[in-house]
N, C-alpha and C. Protein backbone atom coordinates (compact mmCIF):
# COMPACT_ATOMS: atom_id res chain seq x y z
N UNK A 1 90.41 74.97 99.23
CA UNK A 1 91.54 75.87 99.31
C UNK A 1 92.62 75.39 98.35
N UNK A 2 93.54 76.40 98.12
CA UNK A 2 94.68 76.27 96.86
C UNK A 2 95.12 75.26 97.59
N UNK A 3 96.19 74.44 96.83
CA UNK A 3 97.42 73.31 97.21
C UNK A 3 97.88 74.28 97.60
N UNK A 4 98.50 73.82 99.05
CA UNK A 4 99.81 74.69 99.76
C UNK A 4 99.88 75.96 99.91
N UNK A 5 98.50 76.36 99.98
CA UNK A 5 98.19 77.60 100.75
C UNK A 5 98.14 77.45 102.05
N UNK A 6 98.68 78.45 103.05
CA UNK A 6 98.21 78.24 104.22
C UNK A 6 97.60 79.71 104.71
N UNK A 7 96.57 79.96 105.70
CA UNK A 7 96.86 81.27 106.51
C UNK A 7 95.58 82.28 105.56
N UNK A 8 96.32 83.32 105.23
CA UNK A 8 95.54 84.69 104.19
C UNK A 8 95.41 84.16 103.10
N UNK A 9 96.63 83.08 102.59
CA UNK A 9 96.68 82.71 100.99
C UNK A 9 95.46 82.20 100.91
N UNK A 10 95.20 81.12 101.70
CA UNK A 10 93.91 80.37 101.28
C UNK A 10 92.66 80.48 101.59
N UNK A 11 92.42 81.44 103.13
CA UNK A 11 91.73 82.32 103.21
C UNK A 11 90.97 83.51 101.76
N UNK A 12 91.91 84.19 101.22
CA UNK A 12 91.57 85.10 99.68
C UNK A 12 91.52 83.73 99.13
N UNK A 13 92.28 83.03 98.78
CA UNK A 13 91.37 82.21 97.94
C UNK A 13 89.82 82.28 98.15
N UNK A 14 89.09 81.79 98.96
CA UNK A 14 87.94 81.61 99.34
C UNK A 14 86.81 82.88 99.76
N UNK A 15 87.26 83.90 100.47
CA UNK A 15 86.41 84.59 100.68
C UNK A 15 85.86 85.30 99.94
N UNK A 16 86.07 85.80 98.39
CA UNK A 16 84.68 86.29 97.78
C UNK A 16 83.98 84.85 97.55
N UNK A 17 83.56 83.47 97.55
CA UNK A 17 83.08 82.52 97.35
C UNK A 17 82.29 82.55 98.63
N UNK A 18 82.89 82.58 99.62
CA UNK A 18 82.19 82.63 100.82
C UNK A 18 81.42 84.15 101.11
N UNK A 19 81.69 85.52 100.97
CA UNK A 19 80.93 86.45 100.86
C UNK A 19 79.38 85.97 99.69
N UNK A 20 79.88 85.14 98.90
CA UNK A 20 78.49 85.47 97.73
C UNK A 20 77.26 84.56 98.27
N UNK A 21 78.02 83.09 99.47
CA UNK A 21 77.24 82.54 99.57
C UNK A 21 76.31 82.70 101.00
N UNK A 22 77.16 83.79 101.79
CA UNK A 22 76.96 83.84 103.20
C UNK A 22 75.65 84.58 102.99
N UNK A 23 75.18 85.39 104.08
CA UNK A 23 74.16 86.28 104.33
C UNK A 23 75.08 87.77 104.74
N UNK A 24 74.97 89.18 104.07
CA UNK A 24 75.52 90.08 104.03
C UNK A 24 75.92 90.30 105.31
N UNK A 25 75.13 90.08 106.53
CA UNK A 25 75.54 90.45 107.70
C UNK A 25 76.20 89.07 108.29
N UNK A 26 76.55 88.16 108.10
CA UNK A 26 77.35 87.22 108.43
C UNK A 26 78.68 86.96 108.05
N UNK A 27 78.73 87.86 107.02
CA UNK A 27 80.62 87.76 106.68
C UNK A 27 80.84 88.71 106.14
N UNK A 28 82.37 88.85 106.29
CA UNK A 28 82.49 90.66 106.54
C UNK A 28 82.76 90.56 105.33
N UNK A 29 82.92 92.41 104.65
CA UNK A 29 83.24 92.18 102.74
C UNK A 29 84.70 92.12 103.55
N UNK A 30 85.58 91.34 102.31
CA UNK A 30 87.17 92.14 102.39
C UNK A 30 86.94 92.97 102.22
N UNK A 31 88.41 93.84 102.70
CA UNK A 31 88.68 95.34 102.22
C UNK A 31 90.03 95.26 101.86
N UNK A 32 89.93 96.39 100.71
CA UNK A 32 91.31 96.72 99.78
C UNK A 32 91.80 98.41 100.54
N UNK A 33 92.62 98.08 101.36
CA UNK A 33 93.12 99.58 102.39
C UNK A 33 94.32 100.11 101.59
N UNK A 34 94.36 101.39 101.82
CA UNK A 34 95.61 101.91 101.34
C UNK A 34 97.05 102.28 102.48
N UNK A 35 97.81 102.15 102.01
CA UNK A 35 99.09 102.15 102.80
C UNK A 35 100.16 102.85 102.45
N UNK A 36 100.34 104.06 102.92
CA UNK A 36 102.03 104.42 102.68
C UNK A 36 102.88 103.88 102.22
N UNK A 37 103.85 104.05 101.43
CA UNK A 37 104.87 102.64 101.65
C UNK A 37 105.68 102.06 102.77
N UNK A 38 106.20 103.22 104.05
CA UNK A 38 106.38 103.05 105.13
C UNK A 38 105.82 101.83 106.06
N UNK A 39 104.26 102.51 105.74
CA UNK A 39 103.29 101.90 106.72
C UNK A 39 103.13 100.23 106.39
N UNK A 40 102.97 100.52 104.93
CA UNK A 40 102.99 98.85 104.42
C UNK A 40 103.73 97.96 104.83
N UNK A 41 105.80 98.20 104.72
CA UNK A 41 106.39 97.98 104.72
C UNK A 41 106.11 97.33 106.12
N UNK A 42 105.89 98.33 107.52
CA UNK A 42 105.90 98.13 108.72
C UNK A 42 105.08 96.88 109.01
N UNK A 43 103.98 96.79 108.54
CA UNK A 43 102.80 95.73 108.76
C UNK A 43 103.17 94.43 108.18
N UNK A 44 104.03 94.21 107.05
CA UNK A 44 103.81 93.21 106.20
C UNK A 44 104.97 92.72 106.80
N UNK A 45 106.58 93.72 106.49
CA UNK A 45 107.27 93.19 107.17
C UNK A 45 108.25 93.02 108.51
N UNK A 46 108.00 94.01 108.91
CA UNK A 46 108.64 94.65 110.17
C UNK A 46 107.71 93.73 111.24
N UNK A 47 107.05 93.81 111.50
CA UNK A 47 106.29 92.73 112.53
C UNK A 47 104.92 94.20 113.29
N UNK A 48 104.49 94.69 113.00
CA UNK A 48 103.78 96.19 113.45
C UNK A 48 102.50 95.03 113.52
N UNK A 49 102.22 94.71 115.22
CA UNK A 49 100.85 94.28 115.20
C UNK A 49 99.42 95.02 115.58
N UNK A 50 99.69 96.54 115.11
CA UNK A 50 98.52 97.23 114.79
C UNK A 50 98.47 98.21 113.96
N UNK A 51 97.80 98.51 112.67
CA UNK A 51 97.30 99.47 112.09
C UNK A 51 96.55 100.58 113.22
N UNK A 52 96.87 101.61 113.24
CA UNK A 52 96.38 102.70 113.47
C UNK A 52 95.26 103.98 112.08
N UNK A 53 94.59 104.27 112.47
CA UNK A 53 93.41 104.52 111.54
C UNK A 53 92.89 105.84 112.36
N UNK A 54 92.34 106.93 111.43
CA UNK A 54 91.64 108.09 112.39
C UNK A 54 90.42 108.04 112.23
N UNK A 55 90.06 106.95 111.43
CA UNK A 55 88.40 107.06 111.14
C UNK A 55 88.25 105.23 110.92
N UNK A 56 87.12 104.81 111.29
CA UNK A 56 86.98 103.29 111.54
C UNK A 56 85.94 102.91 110.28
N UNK A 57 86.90 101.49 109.68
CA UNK A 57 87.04 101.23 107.94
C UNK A 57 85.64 100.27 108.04
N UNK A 58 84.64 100.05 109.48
CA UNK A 58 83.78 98.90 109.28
C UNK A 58 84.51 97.92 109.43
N UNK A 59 86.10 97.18 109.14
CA UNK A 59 86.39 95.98 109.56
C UNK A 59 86.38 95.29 110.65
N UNK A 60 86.12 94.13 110.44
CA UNK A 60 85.58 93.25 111.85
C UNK A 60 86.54 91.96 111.87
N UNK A 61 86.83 91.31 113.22
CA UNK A 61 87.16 90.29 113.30
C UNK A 61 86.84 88.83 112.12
N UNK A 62 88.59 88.88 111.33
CA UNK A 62 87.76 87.77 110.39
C UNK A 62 88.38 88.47 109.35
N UNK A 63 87.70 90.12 108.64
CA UNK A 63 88.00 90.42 107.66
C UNK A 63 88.91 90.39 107.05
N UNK A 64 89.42 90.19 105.70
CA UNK A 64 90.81 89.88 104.87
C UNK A 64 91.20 91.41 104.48
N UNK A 65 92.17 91.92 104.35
CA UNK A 65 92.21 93.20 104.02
C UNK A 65 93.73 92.99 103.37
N UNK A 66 93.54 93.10 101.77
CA UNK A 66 94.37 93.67 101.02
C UNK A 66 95.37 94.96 101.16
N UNK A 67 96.41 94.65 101.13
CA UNK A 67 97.39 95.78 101.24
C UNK A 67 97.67 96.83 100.04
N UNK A 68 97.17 98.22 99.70
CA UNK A 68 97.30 98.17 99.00
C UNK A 68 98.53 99.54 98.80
N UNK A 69 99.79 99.89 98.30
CA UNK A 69 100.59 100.46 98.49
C UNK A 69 100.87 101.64 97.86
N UNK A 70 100.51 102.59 98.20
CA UNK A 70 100.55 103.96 97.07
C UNK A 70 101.69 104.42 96.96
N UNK A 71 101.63 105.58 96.69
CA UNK A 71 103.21 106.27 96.54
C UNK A 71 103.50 105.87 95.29
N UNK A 72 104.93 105.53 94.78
CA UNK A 72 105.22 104.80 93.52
C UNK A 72 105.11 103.78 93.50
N UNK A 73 104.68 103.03 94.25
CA UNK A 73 104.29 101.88 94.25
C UNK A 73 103.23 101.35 93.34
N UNK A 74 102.04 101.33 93.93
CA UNK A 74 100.67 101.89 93.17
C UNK A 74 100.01 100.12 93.01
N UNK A 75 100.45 99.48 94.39
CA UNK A 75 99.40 97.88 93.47
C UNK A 75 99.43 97.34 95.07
N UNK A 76 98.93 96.29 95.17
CA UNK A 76 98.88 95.28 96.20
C UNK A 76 100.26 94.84 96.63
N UNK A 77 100.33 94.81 97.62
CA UNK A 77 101.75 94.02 98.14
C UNK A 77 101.50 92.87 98.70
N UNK A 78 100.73 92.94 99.93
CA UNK A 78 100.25 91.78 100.58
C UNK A 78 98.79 91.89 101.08
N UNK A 79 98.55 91.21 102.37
CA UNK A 79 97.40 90.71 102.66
C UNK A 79 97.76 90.49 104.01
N UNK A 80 96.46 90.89 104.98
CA UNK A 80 96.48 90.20 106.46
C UNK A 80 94.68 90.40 106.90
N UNK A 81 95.11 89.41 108.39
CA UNK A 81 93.99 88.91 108.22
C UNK A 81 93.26 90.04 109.83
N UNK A 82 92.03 90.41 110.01
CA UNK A 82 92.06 91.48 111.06
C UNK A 82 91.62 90.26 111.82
N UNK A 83 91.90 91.20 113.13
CA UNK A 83 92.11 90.76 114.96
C UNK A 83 91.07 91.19 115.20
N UNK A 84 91.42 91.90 116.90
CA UNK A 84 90.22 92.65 117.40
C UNK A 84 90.82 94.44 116.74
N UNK A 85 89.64 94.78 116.84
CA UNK A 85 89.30 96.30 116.09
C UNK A 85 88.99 97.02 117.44
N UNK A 86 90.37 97.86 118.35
CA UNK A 86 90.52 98.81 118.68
C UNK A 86 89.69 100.25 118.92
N UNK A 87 88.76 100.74 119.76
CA UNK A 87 88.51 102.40 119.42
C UNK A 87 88.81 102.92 120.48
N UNK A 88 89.11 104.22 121.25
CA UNK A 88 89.37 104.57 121.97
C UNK A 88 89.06 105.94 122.07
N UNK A 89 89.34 107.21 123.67
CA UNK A 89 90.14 107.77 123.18
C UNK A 89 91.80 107.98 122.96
N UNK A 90 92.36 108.94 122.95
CA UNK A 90 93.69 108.99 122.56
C UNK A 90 94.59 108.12 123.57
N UNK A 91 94.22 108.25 124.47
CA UNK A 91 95.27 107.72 125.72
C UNK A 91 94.94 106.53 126.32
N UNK A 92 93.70 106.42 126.03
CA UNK A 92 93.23 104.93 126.18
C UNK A 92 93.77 103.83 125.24
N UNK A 93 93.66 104.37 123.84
CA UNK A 93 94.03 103.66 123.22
C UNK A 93 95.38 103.30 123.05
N UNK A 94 96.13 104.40 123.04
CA UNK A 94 97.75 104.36 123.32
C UNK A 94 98.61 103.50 124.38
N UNK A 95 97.73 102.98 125.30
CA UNK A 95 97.85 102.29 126.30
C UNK A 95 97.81 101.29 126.16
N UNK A 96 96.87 100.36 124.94
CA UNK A 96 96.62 99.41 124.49
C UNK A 96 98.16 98.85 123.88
N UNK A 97 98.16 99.91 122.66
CA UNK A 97 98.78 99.41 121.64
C UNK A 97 100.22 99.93 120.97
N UNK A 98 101.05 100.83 122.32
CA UNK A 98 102.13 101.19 122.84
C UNK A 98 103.29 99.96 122.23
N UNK A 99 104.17 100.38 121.65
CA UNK A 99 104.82 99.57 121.55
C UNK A 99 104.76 98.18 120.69
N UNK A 100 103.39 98.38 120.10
CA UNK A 100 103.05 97.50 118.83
C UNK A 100 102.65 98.15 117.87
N UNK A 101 102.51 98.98 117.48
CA UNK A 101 101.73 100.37 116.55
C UNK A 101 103.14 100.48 115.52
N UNK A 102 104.40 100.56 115.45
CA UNK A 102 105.27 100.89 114.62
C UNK A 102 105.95 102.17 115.13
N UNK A 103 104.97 103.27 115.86
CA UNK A 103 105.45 104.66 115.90
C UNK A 103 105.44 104.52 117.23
N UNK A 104 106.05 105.87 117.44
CA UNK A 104 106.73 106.07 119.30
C UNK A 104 105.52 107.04 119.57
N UNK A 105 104.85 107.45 121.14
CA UNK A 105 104.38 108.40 121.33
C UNK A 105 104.11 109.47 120.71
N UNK A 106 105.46 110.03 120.74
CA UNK A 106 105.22 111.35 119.41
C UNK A 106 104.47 111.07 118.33
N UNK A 107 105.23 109.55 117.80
CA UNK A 107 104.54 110.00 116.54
C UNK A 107 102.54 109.48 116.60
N UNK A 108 102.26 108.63 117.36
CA UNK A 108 101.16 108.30 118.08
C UNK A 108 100.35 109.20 118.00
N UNK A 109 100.89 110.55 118.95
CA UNK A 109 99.82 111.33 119.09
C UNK A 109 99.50 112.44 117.96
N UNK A 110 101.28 112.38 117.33
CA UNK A 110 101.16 113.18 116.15
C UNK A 110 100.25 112.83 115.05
N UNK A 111 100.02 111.61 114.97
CA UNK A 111 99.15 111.27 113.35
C UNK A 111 97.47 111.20 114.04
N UNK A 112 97.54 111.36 115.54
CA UNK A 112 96.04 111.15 115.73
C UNK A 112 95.15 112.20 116.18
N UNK A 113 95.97 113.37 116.37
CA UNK A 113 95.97 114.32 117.06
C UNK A 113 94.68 114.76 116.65
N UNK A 114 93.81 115.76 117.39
CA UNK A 114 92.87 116.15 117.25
C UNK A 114 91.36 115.47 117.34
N UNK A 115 91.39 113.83 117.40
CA UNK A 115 90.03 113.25 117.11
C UNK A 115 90.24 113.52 118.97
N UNK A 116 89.16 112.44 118.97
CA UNK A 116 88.50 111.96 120.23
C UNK A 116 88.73 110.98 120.25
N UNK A 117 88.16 110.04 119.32
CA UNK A 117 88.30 107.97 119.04
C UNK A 117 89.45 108.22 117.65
N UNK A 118 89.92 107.42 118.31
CA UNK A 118 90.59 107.03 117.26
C UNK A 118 90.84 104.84 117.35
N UNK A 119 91.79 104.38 116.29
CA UNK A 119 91.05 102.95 115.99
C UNK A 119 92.52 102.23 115.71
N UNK A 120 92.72 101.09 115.86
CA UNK A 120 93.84 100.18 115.70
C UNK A 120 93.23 98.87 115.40
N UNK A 121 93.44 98.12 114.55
CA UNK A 121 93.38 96.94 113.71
C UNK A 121 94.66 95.95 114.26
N UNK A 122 94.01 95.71 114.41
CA UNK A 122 95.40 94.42 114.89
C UNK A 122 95.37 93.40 113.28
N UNK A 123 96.62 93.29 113.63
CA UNK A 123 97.23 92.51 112.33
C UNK A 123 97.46 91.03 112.66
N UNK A 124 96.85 90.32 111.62
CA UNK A 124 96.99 88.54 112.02
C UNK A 124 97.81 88.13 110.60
N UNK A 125 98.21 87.09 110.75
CA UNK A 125 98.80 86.45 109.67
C UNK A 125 99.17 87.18 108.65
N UNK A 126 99.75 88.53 108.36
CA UNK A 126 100.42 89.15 107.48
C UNK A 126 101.10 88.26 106.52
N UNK A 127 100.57 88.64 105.25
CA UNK A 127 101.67 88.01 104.33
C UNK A 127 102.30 88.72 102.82
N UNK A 128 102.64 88.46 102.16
CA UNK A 128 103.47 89.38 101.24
C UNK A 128 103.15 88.92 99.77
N UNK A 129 102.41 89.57 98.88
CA UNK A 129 102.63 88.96 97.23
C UNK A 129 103.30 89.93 96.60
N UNK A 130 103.95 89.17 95.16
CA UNK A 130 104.21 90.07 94.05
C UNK A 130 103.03 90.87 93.99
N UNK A 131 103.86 92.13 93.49
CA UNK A 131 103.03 93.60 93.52
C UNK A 131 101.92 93.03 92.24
N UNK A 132 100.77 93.21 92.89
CA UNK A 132 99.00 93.14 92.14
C UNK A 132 98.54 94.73 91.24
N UNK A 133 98.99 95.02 90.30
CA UNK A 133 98.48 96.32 90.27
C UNK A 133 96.39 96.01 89.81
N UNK A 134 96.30 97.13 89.94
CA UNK A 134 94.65 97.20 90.00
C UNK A 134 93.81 97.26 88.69
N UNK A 135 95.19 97.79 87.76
CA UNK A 135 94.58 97.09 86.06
C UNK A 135 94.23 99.10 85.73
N UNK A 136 93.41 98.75 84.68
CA UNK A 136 93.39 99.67 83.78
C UNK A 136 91.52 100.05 83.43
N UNK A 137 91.59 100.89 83.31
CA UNK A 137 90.11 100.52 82.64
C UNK A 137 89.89 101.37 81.44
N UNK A 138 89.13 101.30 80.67
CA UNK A 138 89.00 101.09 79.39
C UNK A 138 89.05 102.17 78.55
N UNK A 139 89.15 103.15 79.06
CA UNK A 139 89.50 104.25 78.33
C UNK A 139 91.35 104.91 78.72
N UNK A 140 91.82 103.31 79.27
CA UNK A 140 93.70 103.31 79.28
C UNK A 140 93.97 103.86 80.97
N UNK A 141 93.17 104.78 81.16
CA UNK A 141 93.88 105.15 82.44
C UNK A 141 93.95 104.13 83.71
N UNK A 142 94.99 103.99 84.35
CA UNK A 142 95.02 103.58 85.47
C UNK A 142 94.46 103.52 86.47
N UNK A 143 93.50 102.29 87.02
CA UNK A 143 92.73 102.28 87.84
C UNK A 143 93.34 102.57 89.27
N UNK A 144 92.79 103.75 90.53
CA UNK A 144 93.43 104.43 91.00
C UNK A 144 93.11 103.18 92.67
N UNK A 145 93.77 103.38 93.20
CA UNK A 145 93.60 102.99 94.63
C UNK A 145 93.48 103.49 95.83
N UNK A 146 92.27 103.14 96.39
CA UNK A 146 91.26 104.23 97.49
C UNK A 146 92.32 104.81 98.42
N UNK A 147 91.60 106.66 98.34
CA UNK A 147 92.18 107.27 99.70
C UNK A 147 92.39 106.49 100.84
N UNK A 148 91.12 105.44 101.11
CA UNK A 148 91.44 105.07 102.68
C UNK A 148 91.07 103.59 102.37
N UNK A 149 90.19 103.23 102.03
CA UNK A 149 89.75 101.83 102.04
C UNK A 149 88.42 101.84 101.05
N UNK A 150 88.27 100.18 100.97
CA UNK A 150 87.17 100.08 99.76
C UNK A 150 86.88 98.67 99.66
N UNK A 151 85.17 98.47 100.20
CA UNK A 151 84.95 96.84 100.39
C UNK A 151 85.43 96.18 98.70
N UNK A 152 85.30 95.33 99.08
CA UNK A 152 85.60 94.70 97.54
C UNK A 152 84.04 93.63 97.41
N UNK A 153 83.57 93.57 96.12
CA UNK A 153 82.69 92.76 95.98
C UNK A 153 82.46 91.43 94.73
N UNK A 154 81.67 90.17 95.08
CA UNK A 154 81.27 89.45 94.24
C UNK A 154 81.08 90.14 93.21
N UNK A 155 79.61 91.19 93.13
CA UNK A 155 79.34 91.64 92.16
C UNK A 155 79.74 92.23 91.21
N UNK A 156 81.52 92.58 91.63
CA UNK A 156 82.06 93.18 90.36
C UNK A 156 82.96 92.92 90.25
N UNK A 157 83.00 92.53 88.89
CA UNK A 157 84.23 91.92 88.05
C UNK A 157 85.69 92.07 88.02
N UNK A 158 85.42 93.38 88.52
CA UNK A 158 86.94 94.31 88.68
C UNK A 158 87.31 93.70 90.04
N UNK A 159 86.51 93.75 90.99
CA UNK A 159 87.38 93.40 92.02
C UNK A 159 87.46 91.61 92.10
N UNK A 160 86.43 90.41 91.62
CA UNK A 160 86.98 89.69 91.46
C UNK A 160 87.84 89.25 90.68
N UNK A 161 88.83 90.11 89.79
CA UNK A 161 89.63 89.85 89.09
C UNK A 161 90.96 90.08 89.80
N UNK A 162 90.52 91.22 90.48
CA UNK A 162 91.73 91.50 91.60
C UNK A 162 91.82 90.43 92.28
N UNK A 163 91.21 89.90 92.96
CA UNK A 163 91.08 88.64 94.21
C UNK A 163 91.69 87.82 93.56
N UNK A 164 91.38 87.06 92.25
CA UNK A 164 92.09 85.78 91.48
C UNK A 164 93.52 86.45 91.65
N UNK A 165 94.07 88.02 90.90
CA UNK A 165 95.44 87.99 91.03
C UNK A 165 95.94 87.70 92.01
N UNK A 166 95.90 88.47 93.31
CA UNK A 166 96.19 88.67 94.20
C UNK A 166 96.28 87.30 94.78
N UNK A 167 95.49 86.04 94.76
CA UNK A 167 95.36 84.38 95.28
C UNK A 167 96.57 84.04 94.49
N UNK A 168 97.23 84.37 93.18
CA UNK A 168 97.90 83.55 92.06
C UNK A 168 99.48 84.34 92.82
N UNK A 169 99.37 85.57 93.37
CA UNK A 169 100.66 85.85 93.75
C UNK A 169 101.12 86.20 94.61
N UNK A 170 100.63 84.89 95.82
CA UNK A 170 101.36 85.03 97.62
C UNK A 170 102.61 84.26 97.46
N UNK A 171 103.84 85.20 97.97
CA UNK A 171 104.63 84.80 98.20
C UNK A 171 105.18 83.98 99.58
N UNK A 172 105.70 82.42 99.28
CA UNK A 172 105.84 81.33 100.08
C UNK A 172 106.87 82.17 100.96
């Protein structure tokens, strides 16, 4: 692990090293999620110890999940590390995670309205880097950042290039 990393920092340090060497079903991929800027804001710094989700991203206890911030934003902010992974239905789940979610009832049922299951991520060790943008690719345009989420892998260059930035700029 980096000097004087602690937590997610040194965690991303390591986990595409540890994804390449594990067995696919033994360690989860990271994931690079997308975030409102609201929502980001809420998780990284407001203290919000659950992501709410209407469709379930595959993350598992363990997984590292990149923050990644759309809007005008458009790059990585931070990093946290997932808990237990939440499904429910609506009122079950609301029961859970009441009062740790960021939003009130209303808005609870407002953003979930209509499923059956819906999903909450609990948030561990949240932490914050200089904004990571996602780079460019080669014909200039701006590499875009997923509607909802997107494992990240060894095998490609692009995203371990992301991982090195993103390790080089957690903020202490």
């Amino acid at each position: 692990m980096g000097r004087g990393q602690t937590g997610v920092a040194a965690e991303v340090a390591h986990a595409m090293t540890k994804q390449a060497s594990a067995p696919a079903s033994t360690f989860p991929k990271p994931v690079l999620m997308s975030f409102q800027p609201e929502w980001a804001d809420s998780v990284l710094r407001k203290g919000t110890q659950f992501e709410l989700r209407r469709s379930r991203c595959g993350c598992q206890t363990g997984t590292k999940v990149l923050v990644y911030t759309s809007g005008k934003v458009k790059a990585i902010t931070g990093a946290f590390t997932v808990g237990r992974v939440l499904s429910g239905s609506l009122d079950d789940l609301y029961a859970q995670v009441a009062g740790k979610c960021g939003v009130d009832a209303s808005g609870f049922y407002g953003y979930l309205q209509g499923l059956e299951t819906a999903y909450a991520i609990e948030v561990l060790d949240p932490r914050l880097t200089k904004p990571v943008e996602l780079g460019y690719e080669d014909n200039g345009k701006r590499v875009r950042g997923p509607m909802s989420f997107q494992y990240l892998d060894v095998d490609n260059s692009r995203h371990v290039e992301i991982w090195n930035k993103v390790r080089a700029s957690f903020i202490a």
